[in-house]
Protein backbone atom coordinates (compact mmCIF):
# COMPACT_ATOMS: atom_id res chain seq x y z
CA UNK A 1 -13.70 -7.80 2.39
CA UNK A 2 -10.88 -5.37 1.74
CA UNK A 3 -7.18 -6.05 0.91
CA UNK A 4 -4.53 -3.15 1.91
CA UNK A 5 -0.87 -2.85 0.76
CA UNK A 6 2.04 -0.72 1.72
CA UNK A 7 2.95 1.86 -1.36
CA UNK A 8 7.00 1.63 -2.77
CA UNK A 9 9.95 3.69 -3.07
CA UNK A 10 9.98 2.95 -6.65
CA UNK A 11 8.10 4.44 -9.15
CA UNK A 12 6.98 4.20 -13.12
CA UNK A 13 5.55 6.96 -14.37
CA UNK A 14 6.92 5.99 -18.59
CA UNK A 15 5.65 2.50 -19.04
CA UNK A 16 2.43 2.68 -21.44
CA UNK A 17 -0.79 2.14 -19.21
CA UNK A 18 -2.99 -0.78 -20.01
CA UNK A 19 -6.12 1.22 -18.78
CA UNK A 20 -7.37 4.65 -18.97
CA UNK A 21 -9.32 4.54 -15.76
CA UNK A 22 -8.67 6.67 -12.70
CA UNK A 23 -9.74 8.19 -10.05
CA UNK A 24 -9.44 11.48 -7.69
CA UNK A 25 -7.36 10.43 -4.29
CA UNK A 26 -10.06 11.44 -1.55
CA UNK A 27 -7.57 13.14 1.25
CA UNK A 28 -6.16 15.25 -1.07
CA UNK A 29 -6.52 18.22 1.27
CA UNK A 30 -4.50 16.81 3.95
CA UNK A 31 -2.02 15.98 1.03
CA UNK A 32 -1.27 19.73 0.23
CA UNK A 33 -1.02 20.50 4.07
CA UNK A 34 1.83 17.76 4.07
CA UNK A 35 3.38 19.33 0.79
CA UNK A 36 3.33 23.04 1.85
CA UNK A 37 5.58 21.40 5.05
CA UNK A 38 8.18 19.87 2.67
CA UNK A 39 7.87 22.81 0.55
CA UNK A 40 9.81 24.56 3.88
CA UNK A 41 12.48 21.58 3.65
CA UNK A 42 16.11 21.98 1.66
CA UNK A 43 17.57 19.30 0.13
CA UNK A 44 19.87 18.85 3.28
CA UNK A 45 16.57 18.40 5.91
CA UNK A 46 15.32 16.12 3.42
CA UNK A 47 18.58 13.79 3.35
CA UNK A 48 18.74 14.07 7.01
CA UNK A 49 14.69 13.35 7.56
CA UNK A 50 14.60 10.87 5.37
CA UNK A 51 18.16 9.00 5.67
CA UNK A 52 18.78 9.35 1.75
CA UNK A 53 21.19 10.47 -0.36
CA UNK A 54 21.90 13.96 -1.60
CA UNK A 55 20.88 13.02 -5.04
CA UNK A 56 17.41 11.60 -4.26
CA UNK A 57 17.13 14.68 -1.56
CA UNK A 58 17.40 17.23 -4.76
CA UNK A 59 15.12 15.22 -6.80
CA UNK A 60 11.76 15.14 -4.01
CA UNK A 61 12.72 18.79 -3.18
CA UNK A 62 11.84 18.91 -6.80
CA UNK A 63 8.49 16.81 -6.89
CA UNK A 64 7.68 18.38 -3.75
CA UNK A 65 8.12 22.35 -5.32
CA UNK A 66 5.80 20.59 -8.97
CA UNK A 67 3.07 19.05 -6.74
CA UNK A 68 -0.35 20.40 -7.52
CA UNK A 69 -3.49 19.89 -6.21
CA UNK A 70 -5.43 18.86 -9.74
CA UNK A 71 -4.35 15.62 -10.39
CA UNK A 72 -4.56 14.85 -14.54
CA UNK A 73 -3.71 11.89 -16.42
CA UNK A 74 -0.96 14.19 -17.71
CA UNK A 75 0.40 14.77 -14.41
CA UNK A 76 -0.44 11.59 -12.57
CA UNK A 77 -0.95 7.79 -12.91
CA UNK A 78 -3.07 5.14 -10.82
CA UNK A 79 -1.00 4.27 -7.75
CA UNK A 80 -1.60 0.45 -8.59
CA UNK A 81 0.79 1.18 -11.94
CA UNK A 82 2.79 3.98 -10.62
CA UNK A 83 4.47 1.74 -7.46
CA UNK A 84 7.27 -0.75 -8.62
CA UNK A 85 8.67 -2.28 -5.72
CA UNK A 86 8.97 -5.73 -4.97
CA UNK A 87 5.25 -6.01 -3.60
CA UNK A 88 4.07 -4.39 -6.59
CA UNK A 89 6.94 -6.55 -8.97
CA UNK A 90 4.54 -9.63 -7.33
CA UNK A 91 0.95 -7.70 -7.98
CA UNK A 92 1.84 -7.45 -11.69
CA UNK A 93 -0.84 -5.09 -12.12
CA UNK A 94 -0.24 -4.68 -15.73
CA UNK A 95 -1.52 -8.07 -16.48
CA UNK A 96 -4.78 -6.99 -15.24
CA UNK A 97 -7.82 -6.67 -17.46
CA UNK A 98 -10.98 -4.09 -17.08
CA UNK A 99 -12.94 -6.23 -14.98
CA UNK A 100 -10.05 -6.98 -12.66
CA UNK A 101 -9.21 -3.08 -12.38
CA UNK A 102 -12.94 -2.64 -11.61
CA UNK A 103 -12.49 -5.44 -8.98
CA UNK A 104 -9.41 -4.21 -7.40
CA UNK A 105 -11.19 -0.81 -7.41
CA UNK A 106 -13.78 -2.16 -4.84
CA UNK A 107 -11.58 -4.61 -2.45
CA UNK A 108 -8.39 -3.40 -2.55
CA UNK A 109 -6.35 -0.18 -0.91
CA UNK A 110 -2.66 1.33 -0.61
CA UNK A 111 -1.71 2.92 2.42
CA UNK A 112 0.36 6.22 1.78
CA UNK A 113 2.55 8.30 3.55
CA UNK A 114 1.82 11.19 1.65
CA UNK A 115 -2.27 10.63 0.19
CA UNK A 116 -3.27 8.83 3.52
CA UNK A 117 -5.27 6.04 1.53
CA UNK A 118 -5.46 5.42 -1.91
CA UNK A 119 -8.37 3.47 -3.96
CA UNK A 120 -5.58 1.40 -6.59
CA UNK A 121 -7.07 3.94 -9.46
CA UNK A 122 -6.49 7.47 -7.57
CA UNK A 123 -4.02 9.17 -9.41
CA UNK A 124 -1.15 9.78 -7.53
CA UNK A 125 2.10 12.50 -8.56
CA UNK A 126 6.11 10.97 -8.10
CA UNK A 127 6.98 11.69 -4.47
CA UNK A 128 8.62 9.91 -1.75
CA UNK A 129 7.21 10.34 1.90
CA UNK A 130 7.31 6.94 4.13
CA UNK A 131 4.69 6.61 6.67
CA UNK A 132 7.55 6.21 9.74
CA UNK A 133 8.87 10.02 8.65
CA UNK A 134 9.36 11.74 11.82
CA UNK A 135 8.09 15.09 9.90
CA UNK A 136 6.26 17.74 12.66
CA UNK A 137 3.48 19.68 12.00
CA UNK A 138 0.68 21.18 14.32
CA UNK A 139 -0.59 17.66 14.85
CA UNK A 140 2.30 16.35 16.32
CA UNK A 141 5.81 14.83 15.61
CA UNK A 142 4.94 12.11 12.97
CA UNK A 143 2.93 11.53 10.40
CA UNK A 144 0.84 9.01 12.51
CA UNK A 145 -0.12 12.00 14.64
CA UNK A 146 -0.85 13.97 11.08
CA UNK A 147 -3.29 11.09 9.73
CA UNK A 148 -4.67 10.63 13.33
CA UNK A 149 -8.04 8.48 12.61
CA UNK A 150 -8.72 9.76 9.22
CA UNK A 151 -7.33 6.94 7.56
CA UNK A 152 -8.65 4.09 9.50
CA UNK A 153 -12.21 5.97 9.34
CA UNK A 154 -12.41 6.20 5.28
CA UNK A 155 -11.08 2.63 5.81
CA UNK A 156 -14.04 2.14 7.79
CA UNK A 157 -16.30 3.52 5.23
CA UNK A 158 -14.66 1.33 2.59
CA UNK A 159 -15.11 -2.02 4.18
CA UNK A 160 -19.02 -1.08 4.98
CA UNK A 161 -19.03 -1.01 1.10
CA UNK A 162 -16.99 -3.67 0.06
CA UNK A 163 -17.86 -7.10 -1.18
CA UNK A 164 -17.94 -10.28 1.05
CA UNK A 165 -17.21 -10.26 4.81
CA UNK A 166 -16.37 -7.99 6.88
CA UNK A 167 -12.29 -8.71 7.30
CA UNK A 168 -9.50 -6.60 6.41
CA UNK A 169 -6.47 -8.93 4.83
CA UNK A 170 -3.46 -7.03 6.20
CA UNK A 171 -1.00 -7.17 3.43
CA UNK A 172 1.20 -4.25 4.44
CA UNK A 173 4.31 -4.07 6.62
CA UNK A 174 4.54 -2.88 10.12
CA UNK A 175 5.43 0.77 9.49
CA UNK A 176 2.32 1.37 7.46
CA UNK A 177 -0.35 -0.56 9.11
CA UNK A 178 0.25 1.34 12.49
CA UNK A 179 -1.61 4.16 11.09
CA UNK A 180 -5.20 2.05 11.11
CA UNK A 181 -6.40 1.65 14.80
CA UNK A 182 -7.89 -2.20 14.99
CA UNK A 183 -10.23 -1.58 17.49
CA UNK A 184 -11.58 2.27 15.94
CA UNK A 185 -12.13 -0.11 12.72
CA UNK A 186 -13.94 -3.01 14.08
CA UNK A 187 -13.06 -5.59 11.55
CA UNK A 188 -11.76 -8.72 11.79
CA UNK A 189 -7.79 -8.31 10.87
CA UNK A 190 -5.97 -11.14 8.80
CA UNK A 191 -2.15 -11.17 8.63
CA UNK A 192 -0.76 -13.84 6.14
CA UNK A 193 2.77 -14.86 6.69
CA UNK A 194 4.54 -15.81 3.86
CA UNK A 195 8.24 -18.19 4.75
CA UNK A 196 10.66 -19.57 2.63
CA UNK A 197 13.10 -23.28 3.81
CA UNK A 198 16.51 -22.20 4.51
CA UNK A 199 19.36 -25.01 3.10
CA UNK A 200 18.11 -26.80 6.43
CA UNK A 201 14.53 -26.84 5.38
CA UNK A 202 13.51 -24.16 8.12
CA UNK A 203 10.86 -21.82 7.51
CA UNK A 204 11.96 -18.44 7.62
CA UNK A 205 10.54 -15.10 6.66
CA UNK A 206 12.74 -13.69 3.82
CA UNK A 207 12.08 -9.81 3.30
CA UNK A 208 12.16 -9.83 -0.74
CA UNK A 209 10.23 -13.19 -0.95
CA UNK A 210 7.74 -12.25 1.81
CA UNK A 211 6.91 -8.35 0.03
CA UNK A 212 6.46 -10.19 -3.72
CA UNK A 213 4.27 -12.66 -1.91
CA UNK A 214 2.13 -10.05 -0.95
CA UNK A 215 1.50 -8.23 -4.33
CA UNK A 216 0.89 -11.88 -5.30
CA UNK A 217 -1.78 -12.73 -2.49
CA UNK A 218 -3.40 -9.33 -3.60
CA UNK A 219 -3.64 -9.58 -6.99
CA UNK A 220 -5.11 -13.09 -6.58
CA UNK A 221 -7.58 -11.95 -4.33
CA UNK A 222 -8.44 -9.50 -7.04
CA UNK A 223 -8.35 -11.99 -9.97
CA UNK A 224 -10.47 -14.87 -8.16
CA UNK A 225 -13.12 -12.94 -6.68
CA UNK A 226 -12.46 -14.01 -2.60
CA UNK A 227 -15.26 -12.89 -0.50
CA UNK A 228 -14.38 -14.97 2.38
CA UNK A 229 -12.02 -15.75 4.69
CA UNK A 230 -11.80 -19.26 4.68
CA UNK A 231 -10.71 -19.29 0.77
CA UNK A 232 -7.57 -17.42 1.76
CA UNK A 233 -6.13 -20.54 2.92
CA UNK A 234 -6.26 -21.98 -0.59
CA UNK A 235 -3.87 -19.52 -2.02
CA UNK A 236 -1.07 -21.67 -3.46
CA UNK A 237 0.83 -19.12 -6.02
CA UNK A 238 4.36 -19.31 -6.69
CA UNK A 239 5.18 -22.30 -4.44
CA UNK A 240 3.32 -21.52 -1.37
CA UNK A 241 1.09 -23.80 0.62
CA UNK A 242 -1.09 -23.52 3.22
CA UNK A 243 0.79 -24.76 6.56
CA UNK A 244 -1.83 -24.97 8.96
CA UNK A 245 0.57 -26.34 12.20
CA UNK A 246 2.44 -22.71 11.95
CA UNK A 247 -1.01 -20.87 11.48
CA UNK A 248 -3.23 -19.10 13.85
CA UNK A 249 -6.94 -18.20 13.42
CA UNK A 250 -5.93 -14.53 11.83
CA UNK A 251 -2.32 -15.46 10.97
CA UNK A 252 -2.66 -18.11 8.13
CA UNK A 253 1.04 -19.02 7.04
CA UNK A 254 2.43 -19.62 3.72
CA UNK A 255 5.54 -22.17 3.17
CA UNK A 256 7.49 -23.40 0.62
């Protein structure tokens, strides 16, 4: 059984790390291929590509022009400490401990814009590329048609080796997960929804609760061991419960 995540905007590549593991990223080929196109970009394509400001266009032309193929632990850091967004503010990867990076190492992935799919101990390099980019290249006019089935077939490959059943617990948002194709992967596909009572006391999905709620799901999965689906419905971090009249077989939803 295999967890996947979205990666973040936001990166930390200064806070001390609590583990010297890592690991090589495995697409890093296709990487370079993506970096010699944004190598091509100015900082004005890049703001207009990526609907971002001038200042954060200057600073990935940068990253793009220092990328290098050799990844180091004096050039890099393990994606699951390098993100910092809200999913990963909720992961709290830091708090992990040797066995749980081992753990995470087996059932858990990132999906990236940029590296494809990342194991959370590939080392990754500070870069900004979201999955929805409409960036052409010889493949096509996004990087959906770049990635094609590579990522969902190392997925493949990663499941056949992973603990417990054979389910994929979707974790990531929309933009990223329509780079897997369900039925090229032949797992079963869980999507937990995660809502929060508005002042009425209606369930609604609230963006920044629903993406910390996911970094929390997946670093419980990690820290308890889950093998199955059937013990994802006793999650119950932070508030959430288990409302079974608003689930469906592979859409378990979370309330509180």
């Amino acid at each position: 059984m295999l967890s996947v995540l979205s990666p973040a905007k936001s990166l930390d590549f200064e806070s001390p790390l609590p583990t010297k593991k890592h690991s090589e990223p495995r697409l890093i080929g296709q990487s370079d291929g993506l970096i010699e196109i944004m190598r091509t970009k100015s900082p004005a394509d890049i703001s207009r590509l990526m609907h971002i400001s001038d200042d954060l266009a200057h600073l990935n032309a940068t990253r793009y022009q220092d990328f290098t193929s050799e990844h180091t632990a004096k050039n890099a850091r393990p994606a699951i400490l390098a993100f910092n967004g809200d999913v990963y503010q909720g992961l709290q990867a830091h708090t992990f401990d040797a066995r749980d990076f081992t753990e995470a190492q087996k059932s858990l992935r990132i999906l990236s814009g940029l590296y494809g799919l990342l194991r959370p101990m590939d080392l990754i390099q500070p870069h900004r590329l979201e999955m929805g980019t409409r960036l052409a290249s010889a493949r096509g006019q996004s990087l959906y048609d770049w990635w094609g089935s590579q990522v969902t077939d190392l997925l493949h490959r990663d499941l056949d080796s992973s603990p417990g059943a054979d389910v994929l617990i979707n974790l990531a948002s929309t933009e990223y997960f329509k780079v897997l194709d369900g039925e090229r992967l032949g797992a079963r596909i869980i999507s937990p929804r995660f809502e929060d009572r508005d002042k009425d006391g209606e369930p609604r999905i609230v963006s920044f609760y629903a993406k910390r709620a996911r970094g929390t799901m997946a670093a419980w999965l990690v820290k308890e061991r889950v093998r199955t689906p059937s013990r994802l419905l006793d999650f119950n971090r932070d508030g959430y419960e288990y409302d079974e009249a608003r689930s469906t077989k592979d859409q378990p939803v979370f309330v509180r």
